[in-house]
N, C-alpha and C. Protein backbone atom coordinates (compact mmCIF):
# COMPACT_ATOMS: atom_id res chain seq x y z
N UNK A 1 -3.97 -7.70 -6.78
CA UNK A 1 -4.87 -7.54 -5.65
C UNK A 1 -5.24 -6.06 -5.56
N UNK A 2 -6.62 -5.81 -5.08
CA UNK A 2 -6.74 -4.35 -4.93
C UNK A 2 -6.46 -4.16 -3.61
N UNK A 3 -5.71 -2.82 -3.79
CA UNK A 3 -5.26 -1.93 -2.57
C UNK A 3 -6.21 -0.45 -2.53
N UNK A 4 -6.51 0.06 -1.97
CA UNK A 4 -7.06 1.38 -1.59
C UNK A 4 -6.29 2.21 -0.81
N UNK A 5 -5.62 3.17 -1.58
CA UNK A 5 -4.54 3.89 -0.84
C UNK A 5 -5.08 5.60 -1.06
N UNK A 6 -5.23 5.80 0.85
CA UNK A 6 -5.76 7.15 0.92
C UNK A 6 -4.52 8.05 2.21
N UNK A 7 -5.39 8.90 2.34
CA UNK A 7 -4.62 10.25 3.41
C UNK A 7 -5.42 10.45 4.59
N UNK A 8 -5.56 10.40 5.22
CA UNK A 8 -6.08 11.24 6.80
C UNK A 8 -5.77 12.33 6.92
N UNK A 9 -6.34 12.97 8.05
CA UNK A 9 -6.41 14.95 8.45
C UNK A 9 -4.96 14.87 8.59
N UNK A 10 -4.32 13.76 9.10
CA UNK A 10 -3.30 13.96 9.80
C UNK A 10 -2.03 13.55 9.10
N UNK A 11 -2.44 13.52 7.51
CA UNK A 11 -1.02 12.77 6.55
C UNK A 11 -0.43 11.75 6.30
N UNK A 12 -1.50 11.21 7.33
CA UNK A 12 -0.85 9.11 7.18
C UNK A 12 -1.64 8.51 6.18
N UNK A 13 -0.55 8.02 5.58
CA UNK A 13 -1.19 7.02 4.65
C UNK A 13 -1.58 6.05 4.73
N UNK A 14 -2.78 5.26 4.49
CA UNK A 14 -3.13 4.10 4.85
C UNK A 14 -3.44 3.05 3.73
N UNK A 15 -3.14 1.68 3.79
CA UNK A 15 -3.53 0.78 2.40
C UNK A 15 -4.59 0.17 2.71
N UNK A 16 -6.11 -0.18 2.58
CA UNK A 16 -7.03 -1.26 2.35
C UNK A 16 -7.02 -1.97 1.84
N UNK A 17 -7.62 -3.33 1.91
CA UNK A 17 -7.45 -4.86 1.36
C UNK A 17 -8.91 -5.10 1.08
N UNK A 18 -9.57 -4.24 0.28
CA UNK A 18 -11.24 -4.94 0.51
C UNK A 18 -11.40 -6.78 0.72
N UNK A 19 -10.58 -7.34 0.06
CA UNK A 19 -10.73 -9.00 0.09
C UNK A 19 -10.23 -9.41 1.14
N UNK A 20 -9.25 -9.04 2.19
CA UNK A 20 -8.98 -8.91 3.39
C UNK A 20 -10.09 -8.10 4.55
N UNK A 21 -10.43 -7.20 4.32
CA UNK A 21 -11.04 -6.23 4.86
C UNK A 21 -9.70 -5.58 6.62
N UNK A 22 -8.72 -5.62 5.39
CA UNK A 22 -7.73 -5.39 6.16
C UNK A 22 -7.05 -4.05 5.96
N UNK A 23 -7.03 -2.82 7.18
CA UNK A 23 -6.89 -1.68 7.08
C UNK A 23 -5.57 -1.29 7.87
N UNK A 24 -3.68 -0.71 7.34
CA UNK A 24 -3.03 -0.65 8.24
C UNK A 24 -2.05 0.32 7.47
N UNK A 25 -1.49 1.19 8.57
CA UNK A 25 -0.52 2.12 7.95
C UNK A 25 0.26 1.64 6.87
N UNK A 26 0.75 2.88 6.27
CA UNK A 26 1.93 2.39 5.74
C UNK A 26 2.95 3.09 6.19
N UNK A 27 3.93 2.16 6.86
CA UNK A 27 4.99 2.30 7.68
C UNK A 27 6.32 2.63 6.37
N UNK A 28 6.45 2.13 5.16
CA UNK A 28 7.45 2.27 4.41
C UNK A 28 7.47 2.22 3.32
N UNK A 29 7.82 3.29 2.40
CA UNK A 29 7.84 3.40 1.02
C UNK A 29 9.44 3.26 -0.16
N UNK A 30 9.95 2.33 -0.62
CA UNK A 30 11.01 2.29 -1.41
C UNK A 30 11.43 3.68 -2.29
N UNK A 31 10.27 4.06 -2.80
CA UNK A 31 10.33 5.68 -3.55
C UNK A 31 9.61 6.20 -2.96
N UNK A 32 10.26 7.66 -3.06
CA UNK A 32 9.85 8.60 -1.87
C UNK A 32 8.48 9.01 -2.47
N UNK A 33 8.16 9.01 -3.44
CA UNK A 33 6.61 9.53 -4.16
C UNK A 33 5.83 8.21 -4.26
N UNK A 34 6.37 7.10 -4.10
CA UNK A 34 5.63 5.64 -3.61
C UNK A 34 4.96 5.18 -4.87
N UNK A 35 4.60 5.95 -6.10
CA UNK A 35 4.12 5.32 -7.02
C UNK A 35 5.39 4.71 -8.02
N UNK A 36 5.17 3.18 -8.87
CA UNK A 36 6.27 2.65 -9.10
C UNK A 36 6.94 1.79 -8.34
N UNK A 37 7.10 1.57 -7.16
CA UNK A 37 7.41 0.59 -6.28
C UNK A 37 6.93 0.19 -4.73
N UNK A 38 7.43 -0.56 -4.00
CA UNK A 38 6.99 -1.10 -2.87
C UNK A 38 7.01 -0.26 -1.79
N UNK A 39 5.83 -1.02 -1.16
CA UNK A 39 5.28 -0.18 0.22
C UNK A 39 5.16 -1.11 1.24
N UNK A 40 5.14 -1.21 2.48
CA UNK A 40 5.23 -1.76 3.38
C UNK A 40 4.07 -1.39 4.23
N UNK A 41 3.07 -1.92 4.52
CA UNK A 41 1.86 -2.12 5.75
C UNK A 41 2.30 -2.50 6.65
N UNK A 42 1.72 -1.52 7.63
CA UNK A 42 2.13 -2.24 9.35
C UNK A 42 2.56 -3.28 9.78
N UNK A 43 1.19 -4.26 9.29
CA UNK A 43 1.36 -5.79 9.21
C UNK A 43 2.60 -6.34 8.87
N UNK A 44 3.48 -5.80 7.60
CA UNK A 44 4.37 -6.91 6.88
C UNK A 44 4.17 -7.02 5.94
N UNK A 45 3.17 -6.87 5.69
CA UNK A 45 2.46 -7.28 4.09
C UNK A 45 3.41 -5.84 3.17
N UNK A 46 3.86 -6.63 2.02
CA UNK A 46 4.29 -5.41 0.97
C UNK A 46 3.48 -5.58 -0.72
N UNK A 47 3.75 -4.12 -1.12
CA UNK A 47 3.00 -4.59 -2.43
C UNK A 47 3.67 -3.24 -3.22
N UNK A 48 3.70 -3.67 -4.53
CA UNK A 48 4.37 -3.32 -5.82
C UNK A 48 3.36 -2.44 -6.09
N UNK A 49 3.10 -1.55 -6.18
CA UNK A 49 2.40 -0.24 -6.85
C UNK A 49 2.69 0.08 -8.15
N UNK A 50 2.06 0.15 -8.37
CA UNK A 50 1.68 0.99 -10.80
C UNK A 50 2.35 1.99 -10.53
N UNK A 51 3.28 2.34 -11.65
CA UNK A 51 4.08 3.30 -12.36
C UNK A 51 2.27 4.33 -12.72
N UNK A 52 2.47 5.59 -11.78
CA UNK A 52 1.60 6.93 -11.69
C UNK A 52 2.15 7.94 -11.34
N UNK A 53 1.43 9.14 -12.02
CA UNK A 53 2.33 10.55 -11.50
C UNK A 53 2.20 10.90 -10.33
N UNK A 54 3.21 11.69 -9.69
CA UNK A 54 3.28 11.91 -8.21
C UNK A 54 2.36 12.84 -7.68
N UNK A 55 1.45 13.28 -8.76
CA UNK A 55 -0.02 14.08 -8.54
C UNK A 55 -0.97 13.32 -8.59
N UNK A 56 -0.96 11.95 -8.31
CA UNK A 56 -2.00 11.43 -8.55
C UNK A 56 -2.96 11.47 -6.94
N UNK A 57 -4.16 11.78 -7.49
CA UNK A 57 -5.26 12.34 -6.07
C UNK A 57 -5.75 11.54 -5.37
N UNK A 58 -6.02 11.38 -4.14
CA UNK A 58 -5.68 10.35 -3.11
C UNK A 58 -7.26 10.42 -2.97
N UNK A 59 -7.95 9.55 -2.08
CA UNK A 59 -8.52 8.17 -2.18
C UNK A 59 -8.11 7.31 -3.75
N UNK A 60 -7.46 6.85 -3.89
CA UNK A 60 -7.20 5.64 -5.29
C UNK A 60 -7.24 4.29 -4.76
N UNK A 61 -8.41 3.37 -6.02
CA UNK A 61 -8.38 1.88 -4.97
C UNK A 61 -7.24 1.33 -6.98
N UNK A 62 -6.07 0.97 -6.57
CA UNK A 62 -5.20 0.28 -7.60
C UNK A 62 -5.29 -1.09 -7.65
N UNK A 63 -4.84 -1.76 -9.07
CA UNK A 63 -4.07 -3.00 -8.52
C UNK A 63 -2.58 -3.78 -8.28
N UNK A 64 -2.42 -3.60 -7.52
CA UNK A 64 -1.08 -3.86 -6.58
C UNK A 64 -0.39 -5.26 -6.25
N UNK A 65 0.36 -5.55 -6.86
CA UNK A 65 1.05 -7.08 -6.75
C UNK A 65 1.60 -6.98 -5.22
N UNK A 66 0.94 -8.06 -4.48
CA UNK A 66 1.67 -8.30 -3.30
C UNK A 66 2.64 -9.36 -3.29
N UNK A 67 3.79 -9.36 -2.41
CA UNK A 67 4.66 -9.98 -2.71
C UNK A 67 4.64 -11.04 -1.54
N UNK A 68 5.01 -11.95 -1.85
CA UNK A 68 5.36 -13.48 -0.93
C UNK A 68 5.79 -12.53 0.59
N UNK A 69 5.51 -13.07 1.27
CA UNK A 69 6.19 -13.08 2.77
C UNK A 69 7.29 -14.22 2.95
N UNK A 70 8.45 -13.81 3.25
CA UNK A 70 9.63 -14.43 3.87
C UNK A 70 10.24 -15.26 4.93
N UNK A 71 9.16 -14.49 5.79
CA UNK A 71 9.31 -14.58 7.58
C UNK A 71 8.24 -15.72 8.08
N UNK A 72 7.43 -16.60 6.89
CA UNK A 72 6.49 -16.98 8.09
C UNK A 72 4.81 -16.85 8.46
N UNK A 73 5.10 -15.61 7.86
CA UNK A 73 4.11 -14.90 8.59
C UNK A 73 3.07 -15.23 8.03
N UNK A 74 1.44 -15.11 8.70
CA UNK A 74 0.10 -15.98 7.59
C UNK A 74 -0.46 -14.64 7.19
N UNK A 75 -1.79 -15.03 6.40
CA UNK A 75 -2.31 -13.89 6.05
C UNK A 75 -3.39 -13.54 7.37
């Protein structure tokens, strides 16, 4: 799935869902440089991020395996 992962004035990171048209922090990163593993959206929603260097320059739209939800929860 594509994700669009950018920065604000203010350092928050945010993920986009163009096929969602769904826009929400990201509240949690597994690796602290976030490329290589999972991230967590406001929502709940998590997704597997591409092995990239930790310089890689922000607006990037990737493609990002999202993972099953556990809890329930719909899209």
């Amino acid at each position: 799935m594509k994700l669009m992962i950018r920065k604000d004035s203010k350092g928050v990171l945010t993920g986009y869902v163009p096929k969602k048209d769904l826009e929400e922090p990201i509240i949690a990163m597994v690796k602290p440089g976030m490329w290589g593993g999972l991230v967590t959206l406001a929502n709940g929603w998590q997704f597997d991020l591409p092995d990239l260097p930790l310089d890689t320059p922000l607006p990037i739209t990737v493609e990002a395996r999202r993972l099953a939800l556990t809890d329930g929860a719909g899209d």
